[in-house]
Protein backbone atom coordinates (compact mmCIF):
# COMPACT_ATOMS: atom_id res chain seq x y z
CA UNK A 1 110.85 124.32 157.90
CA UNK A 2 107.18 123.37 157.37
CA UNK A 3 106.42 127.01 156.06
CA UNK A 4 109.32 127.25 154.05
CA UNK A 5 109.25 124.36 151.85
CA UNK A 6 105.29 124.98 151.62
CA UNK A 7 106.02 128.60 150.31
CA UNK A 8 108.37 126.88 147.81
CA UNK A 9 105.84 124.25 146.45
CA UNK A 10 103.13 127.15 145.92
CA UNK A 11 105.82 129.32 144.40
CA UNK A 12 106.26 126.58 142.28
CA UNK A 13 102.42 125.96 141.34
CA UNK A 14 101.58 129.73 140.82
CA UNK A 15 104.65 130.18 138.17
CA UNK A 16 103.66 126.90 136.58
CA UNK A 17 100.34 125.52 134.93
CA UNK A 18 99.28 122.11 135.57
CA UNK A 19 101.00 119.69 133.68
CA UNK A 20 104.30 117.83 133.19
CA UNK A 21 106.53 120.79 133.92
CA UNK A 22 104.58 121.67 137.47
CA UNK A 23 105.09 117.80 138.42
CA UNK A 24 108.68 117.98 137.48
CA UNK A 25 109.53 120.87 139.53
CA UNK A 26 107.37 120.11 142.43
CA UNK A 27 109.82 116.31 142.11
CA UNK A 28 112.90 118.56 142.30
CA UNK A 29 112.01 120.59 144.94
CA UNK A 30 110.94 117.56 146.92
CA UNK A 31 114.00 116.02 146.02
CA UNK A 32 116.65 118.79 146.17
CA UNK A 33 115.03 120.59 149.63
CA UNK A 34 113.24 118.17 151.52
CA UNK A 35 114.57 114.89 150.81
CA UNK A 36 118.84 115.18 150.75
CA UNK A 37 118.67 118.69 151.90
CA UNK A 38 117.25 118.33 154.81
CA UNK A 39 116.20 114.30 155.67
CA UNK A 40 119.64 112.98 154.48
CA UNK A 41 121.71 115.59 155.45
CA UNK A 42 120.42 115.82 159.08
CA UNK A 43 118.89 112.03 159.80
CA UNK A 44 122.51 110.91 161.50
CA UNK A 45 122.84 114.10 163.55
CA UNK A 46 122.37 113.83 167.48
CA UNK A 47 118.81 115.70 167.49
CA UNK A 48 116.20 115.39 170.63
CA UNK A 49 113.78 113.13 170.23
CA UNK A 50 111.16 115.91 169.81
CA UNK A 51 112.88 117.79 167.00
CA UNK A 52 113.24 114.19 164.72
CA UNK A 53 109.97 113.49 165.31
CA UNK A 54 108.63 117.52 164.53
CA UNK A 55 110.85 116.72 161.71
CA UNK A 56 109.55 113.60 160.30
CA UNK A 57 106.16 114.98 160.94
CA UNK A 58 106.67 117.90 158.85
CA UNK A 59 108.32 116.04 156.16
CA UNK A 60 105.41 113.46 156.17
CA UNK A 61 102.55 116.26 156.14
CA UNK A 62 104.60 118.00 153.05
CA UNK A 63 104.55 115.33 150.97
CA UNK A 64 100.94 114.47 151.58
CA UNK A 65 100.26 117.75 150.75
CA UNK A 66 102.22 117.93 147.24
CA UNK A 67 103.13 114.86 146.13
CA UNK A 68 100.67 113.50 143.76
CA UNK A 69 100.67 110.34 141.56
CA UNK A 70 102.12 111.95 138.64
CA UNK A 71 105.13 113.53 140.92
CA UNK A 72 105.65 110.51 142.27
CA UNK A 73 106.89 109.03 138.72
CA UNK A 74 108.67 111.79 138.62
CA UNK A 75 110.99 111.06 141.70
CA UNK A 76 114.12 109.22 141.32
CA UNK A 77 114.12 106.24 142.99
CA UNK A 78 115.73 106.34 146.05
CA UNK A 79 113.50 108.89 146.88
CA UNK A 80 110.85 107.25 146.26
CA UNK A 81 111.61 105.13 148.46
CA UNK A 82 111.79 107.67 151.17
CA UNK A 83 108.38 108.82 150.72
CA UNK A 84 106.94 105.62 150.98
CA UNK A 85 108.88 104.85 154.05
CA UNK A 86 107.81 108.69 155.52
CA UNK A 87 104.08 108.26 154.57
CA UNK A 88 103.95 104.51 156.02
CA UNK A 89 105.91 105.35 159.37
CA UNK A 90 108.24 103.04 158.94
CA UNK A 91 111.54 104.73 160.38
CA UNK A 92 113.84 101.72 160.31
CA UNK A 93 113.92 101.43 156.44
CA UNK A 94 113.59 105.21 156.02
CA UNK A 95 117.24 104.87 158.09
CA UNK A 96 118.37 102.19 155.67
CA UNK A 97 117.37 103.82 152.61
CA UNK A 98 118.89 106.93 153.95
CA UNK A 99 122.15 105.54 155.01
CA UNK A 100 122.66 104.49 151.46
CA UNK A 101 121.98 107.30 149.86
CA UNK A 102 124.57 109.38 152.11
CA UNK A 103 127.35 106.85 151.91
CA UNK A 104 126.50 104.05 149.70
CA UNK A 105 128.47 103.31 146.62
CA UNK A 106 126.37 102.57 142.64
CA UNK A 107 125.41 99.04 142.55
CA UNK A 108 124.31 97.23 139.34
CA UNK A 109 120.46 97.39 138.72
CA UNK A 110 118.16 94.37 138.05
CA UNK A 111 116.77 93.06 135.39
CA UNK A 112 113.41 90.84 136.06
CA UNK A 113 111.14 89.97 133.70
CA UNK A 114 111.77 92.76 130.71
CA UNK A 115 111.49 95.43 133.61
CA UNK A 116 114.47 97.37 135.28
CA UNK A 117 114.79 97.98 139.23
CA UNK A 118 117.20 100.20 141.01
CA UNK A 119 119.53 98.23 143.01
CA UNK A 120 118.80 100.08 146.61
CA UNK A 121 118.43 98.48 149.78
CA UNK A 122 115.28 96.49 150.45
CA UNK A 123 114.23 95.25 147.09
CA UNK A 124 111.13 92.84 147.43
CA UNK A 125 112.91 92.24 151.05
CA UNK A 126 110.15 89.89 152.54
CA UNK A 127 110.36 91.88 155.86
CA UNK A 128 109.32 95.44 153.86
CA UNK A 129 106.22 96.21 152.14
CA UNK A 130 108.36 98.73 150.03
CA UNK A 131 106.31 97.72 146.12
CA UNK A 132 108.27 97.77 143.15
CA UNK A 133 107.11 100.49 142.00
CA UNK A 134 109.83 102.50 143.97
CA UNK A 135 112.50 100.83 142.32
CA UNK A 136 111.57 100.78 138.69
CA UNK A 137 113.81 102.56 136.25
CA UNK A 138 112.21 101.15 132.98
CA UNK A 139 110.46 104.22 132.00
CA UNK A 140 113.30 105.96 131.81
CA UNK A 141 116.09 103.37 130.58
CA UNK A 142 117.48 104.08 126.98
CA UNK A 143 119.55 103.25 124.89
CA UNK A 144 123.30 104.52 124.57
CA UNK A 145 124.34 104.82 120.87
CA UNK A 146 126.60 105.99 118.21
CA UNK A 147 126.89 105.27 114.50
CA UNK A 148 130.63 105.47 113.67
CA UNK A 149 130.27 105.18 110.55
CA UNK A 150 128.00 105.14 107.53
CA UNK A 151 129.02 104.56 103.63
CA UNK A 152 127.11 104.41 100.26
CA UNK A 153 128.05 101.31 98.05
CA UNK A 154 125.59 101.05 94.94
CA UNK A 155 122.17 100.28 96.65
CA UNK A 156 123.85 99.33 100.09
CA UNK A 157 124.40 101.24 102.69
CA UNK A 158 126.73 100.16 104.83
CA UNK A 159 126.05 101.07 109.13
CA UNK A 160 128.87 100.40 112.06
CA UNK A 161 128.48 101.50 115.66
CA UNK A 162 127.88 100.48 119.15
CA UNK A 163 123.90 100.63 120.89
CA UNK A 164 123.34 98.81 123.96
CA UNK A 165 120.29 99.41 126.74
CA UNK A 166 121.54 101.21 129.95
CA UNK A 167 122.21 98.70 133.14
CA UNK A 168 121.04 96.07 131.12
CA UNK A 169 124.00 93.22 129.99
CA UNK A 170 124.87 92.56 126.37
CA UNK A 171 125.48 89.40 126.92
CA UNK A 172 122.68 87.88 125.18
CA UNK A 173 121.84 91.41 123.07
CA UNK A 174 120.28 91.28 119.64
CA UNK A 175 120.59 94.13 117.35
CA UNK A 176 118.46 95.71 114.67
CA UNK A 177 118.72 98.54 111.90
CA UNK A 178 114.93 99.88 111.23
CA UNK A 179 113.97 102.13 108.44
CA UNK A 180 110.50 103.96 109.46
CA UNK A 181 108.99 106.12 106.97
CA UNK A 182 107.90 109.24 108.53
CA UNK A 183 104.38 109.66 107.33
CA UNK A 184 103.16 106.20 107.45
CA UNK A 185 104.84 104.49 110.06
CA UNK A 186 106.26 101.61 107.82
CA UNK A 187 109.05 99.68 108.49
CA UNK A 188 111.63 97.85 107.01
CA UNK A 189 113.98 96.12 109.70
CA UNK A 190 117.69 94.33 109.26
CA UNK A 191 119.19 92.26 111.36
CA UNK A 192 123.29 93.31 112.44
CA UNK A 193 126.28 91.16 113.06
CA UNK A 194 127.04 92.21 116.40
CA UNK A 195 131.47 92.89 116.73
CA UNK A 196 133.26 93.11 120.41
CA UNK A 197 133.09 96.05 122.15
CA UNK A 198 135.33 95.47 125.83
CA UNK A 199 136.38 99.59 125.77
CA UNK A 200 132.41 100.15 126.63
CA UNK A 201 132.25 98.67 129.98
CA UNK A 202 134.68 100.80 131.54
CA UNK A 203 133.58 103.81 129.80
CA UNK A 204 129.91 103.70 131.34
CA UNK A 205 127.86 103.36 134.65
CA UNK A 206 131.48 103.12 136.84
CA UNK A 207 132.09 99.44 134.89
CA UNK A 208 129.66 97.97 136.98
CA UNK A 209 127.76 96.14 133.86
CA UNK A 210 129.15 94.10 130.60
CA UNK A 211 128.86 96.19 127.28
CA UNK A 212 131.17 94.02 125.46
CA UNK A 213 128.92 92.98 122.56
CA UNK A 214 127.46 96.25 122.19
CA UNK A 215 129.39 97.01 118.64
CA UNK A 216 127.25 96.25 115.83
CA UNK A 217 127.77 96.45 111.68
CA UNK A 218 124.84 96.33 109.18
CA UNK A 219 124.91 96.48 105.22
CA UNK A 220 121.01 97.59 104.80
CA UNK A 221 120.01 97.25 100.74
CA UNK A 222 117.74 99.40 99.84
CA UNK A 223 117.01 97.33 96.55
CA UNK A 224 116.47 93.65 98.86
CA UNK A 225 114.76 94.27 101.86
CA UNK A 226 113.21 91.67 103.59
CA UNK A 227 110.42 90.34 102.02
CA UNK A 228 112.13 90.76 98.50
CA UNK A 229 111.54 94.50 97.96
CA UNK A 230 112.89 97.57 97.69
CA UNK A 231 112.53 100.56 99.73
CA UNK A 232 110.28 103.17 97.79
CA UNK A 233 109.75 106.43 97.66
CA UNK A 234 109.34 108.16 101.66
CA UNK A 235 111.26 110.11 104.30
CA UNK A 236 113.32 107.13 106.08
CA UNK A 237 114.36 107.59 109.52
CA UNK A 238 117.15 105.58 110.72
CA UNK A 239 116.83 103.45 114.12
CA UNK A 240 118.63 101.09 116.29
CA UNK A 241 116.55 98.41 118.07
CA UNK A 242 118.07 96.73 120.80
CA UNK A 243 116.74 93.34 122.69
CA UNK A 244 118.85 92.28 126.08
CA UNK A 245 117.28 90.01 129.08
CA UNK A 246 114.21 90.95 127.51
CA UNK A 247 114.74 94.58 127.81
CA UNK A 248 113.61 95.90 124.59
CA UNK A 249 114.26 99.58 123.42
CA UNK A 250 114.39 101.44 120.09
CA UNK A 251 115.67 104.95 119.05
CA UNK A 252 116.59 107.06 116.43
CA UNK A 253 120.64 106.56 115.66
CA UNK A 254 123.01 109.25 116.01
CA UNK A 255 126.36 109.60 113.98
CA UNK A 256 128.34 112.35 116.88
CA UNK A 257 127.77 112.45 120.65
CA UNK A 258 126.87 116.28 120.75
CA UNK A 259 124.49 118.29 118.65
CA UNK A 260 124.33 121.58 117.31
CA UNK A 261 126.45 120.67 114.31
CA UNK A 262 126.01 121.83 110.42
CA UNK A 263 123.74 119.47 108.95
CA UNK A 264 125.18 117.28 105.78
CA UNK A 265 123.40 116.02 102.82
CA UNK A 266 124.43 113.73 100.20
CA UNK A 267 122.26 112.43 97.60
CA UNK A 268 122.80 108.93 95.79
CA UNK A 269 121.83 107.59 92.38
CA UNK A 270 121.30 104.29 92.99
CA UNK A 271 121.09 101.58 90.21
CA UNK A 272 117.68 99.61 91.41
CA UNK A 273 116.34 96.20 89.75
CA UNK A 274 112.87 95.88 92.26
CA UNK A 275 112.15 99.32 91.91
CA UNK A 276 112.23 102.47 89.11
CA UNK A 277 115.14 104.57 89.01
CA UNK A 278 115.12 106.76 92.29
CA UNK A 279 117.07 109.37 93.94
CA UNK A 280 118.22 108.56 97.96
CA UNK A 281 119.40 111.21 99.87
CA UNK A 282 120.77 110.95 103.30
CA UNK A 283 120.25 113.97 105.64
CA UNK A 284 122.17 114.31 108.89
CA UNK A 285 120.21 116.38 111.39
CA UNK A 286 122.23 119.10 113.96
CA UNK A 287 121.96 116.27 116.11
CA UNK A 288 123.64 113.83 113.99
CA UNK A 289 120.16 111.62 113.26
CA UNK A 290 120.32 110.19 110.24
CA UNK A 291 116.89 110.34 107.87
CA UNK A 292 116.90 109.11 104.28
CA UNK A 293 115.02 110.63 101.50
CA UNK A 294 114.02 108.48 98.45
CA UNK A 295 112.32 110.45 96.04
CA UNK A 296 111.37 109.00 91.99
CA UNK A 297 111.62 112.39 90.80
CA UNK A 298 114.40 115.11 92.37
CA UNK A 299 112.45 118.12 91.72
CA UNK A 300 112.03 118.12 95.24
CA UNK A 301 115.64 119.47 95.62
CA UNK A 302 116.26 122.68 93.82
CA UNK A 303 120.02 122.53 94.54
CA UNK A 304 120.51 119.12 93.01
CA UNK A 305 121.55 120.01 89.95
CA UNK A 306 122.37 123.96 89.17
CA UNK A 307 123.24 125.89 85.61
CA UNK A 308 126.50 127.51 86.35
CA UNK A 309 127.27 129.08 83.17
CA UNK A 310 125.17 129.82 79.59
CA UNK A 311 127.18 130.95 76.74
CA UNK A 312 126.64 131.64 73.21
CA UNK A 313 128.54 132.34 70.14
CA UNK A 314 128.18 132.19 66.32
CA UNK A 315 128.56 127.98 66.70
CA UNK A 316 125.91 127.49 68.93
CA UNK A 317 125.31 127.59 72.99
CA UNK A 318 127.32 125.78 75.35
CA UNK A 319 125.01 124.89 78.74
CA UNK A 320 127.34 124.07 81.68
CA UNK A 321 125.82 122.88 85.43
CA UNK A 322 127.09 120.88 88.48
CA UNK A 323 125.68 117.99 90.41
CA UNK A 324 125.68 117.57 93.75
CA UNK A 325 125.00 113.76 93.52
CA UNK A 326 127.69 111.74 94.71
CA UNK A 327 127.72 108.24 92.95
CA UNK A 328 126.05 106.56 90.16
CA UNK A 329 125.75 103.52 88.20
CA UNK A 330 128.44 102.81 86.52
CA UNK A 331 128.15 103.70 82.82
CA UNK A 332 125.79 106.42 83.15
CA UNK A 333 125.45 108.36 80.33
CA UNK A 334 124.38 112.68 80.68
CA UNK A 335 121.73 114.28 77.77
CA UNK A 336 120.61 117.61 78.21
CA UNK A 337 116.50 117.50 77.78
CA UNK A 338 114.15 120.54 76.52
CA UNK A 339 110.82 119.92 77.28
CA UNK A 340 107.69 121.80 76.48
CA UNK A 341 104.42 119.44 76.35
CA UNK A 342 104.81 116.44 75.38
CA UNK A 343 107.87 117.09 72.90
CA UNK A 344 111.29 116.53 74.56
CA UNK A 345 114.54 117.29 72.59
CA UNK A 346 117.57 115.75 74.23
CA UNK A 347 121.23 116.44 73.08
CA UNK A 348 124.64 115.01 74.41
CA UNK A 349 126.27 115.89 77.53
CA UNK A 350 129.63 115.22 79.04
CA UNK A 351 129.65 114.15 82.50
CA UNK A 352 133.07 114.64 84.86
CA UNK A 353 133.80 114.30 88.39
CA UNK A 354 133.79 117.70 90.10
CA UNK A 355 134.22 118.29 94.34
CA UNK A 356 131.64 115.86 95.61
CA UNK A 357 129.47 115.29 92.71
CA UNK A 358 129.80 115.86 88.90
CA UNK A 359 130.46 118.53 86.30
CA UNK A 360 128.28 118.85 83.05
CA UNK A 361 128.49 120.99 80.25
CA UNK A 362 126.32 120.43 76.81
CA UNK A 363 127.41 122.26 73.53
CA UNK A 364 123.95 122.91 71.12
CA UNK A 365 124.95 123.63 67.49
CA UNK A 366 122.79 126.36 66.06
CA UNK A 367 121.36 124.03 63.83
CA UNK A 368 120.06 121.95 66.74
CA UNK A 369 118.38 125.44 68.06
CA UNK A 370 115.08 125.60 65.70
CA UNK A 371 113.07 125.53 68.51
CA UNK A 372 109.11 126.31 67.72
CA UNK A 373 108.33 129.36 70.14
CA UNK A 374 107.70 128.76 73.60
CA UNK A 375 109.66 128.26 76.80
CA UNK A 376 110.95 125.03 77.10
CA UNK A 377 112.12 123.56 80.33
CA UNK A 378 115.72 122.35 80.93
CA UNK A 379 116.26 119.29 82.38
CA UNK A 380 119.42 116.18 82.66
CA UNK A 381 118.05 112.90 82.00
CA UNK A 382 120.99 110.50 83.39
CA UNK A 383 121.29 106.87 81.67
CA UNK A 384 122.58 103.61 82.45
CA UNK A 385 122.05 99.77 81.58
CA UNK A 386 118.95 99.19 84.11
CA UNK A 387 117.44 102.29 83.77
CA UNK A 388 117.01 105.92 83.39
CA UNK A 389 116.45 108.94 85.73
CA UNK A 390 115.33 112.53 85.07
CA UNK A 391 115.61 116.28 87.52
CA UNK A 392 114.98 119.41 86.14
CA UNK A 393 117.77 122.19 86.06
CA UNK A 394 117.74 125.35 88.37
CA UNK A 395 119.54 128.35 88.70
CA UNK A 396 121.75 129.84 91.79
CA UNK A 397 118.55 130.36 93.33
CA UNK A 398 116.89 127.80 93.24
CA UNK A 399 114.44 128.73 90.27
CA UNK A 400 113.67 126.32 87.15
CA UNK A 401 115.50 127.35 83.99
CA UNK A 402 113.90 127.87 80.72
CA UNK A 403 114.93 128.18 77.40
CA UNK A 404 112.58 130.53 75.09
CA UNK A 405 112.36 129.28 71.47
CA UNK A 406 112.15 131.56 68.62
CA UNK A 407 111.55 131.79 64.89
CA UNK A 408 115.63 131.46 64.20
CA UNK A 409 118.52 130.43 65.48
CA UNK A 410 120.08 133.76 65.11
CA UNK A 411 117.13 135.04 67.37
CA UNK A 412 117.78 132.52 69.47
CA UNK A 413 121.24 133.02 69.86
CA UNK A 414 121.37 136.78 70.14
CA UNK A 415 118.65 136.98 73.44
CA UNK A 416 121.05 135.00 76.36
CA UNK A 417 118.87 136.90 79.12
CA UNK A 418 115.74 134.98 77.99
CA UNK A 419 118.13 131.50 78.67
CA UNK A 420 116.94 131.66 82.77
CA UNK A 421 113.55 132.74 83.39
CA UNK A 422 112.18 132.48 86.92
């Protein structure tokens, strides 16, 4: 046995660098051949008294030999525990700790202090010497999660779900919405109304804890955060903090339970009074994270706003491009710009809903085309009571469209192919 498992570990460390992914399958092999295949599977057999104690010398000697500090963390608990109880010699809590894990049934962990303990036999038992450190789980207690839903309304956005810690009680739970900016680690935290959640407790850990206050809602506005601000411009993960027993844990909130899914983006005008006029645009991630994008100018988005067609005839030129933004203020008004310098020329536009965002077209009357020569960029300025917001147009793929201006509008009107330039 003692060769065996000792050609296994050294398997393991050739094939393997040092490092987290040595210690974690030196823990598994400790775990998976040692430990229940061969200690808990054969401790209640009828062996000699020489063979059990060739075998608890052998186990003992193995995992002096390979189980460092930093595998040790990596163990689950109960065995752990075993290891202890091998390298100290004690054989009547190794049998305890044994028994359990071949017939016990889950029990509920413990909460102590902000920390979480396995519930196995012989926690802080006054008779053991067994330290805590065998039983704590806190390292590796999350948080459960799932945002339900998520809506736009003006500058709120509007968050329902459930989050709660694992084996930790939400009786007493608190529960926050964070926005962290990406880049500089600011935050911008809202407090939810927590909603009753009873279908939770039988759905996890075999209903041996309460998750019935795990449900939360949360209207987050973007235009008063705390501290009477808006949120400005940044890439804006979304998080859910949870606080239980004083258990504390954060993480980044997902909308489905499995990943691997298309991604969806929708991007938001919304109308801000503590801020300039600024585009928000919520990306969900194959894994359903949700991150939100607030940007001043959308030139960072070529596909926000495309040309679809660009027509001429002896009248003038008709300009016609869709909008993948979703909502805006209300009373927003469309002009088509032409910029070049520091001269803009704007000129009407009619704005109508189209799929999930908004048709344009813009009709220029020849007269209106005496441009001095030059390319001019193309560009929608959108308008509304509070304020005003400007992106630049692009073609199908993704390049900036220009307009070329000539001596006439006859020239102007008889070279289309100069209309997109990349």
């Amino acid at each position: 046995m003692a060769r065996y498992l000792d050609a296994l570990a050294e398997g393991i460390v050739a094939a393997n660098p040092p490092g987290a992914e040595r210690q974690r399958a030196l823990a598994q092999c400790l775990g998976t051949e040692l430990l229940d295949g061969i200690i808990v599977r054969r401790w209640f057999d009828e062996l000699p008294e020489a063979e059990r104690a060739m075998l608890l010398d052998a186990a003992t000697a193995f995992t002096r030999r390979w189980v460092s500090p930093q595998v040790f963390v990596r163990l689950e608990p109960a065995h752990r525990i075993m290891v202890h109880c091998l390298q100290s010699g004690d054989e009547d809590d190794l049998t305890d700790v044994v028994r359990y894990r071949a017939f016990g049934t889950p029990t509920r962990a413990i909460v102590d202090c902000g920390r979480v303990f396995a519930g196995l036999p012989l926690f802080r038992n006054p008779a053991t010497d067994i330290p805590d450190a065998c039983y704590e789980i806190s390292a590796t207690v999350g948080v459960e999660h799932r945002l339900s839903e998520y809506s736009w309304h003006g500058t709120r956005m509007r968050l329902s779900g459930y989050a709660f810690i694992n084996h930790v009680d939400t009786d007493d739970q608190a529960t926050t919405v964070v926005l962290r900016e990406r880049s500089s680690g600011e935050e911008a935290a809202v407090p939810a109304r927590l909603r009753p959640s009873p279908e939770l407790s039988s759905q996890f850990h075999d209903g041996l804890y309460e998750y019935g206050y795990a449900g939360f809602d949360a209207v987050v506005d973007l235009d008063a955060l705390p501290g009477d601000r808006a949120l400005p411009d940044g890439q804006w993960d979304v998080l859910v903090e949870v606080r239980a027993h004083g258990v504390e844990r954060r993480c980044r909130v997902a909308t489905l339970p499995d990943g691997d899914r298309d991604p969806r983006v929708d991007h938001h005008l919304p109308d801000f009074s503590r801020r300039g006029a600024g585009l928000v645009t919520t990306y969900v991630s194959h894994e359903g994270q949700l991150t939100l994008f607030v940007e001043t100018y959308g030139g960072a988005s070529p596909d926000l706003v495309q040309l679809t067609c660009c027509e001429s005839s002896g009248v003038g030129l008709t300009l016609s491009a869709y909008s993948g933004i979703s909502d805006w203020p209300v009373g927003t008004t469309a002009r088509l710009c032409l910029v070049r310098g520091d001269v803009t020329r704007t000129f009407p536009a009619a704005m109508r809903p189209c799929g999930a965002g908004f048709g344009l077209t813009a009709h220029i009357r020849a007269s209106k085309l005496l441009l001095p020569p030059g390319w001019w960029g193309v560009g929608l300025r959108l308008t509304w009571e509070h304020g005003s917001w400007e992106v630049p147009l692009h073609d199908a793929e993704g390049r900036p469209v220009w307009l070329r201006g000539r001596r006439s509008a006859r020239e102007m009107l008889g070279l289309v192919r100069d209309v997109v330039r990349a």
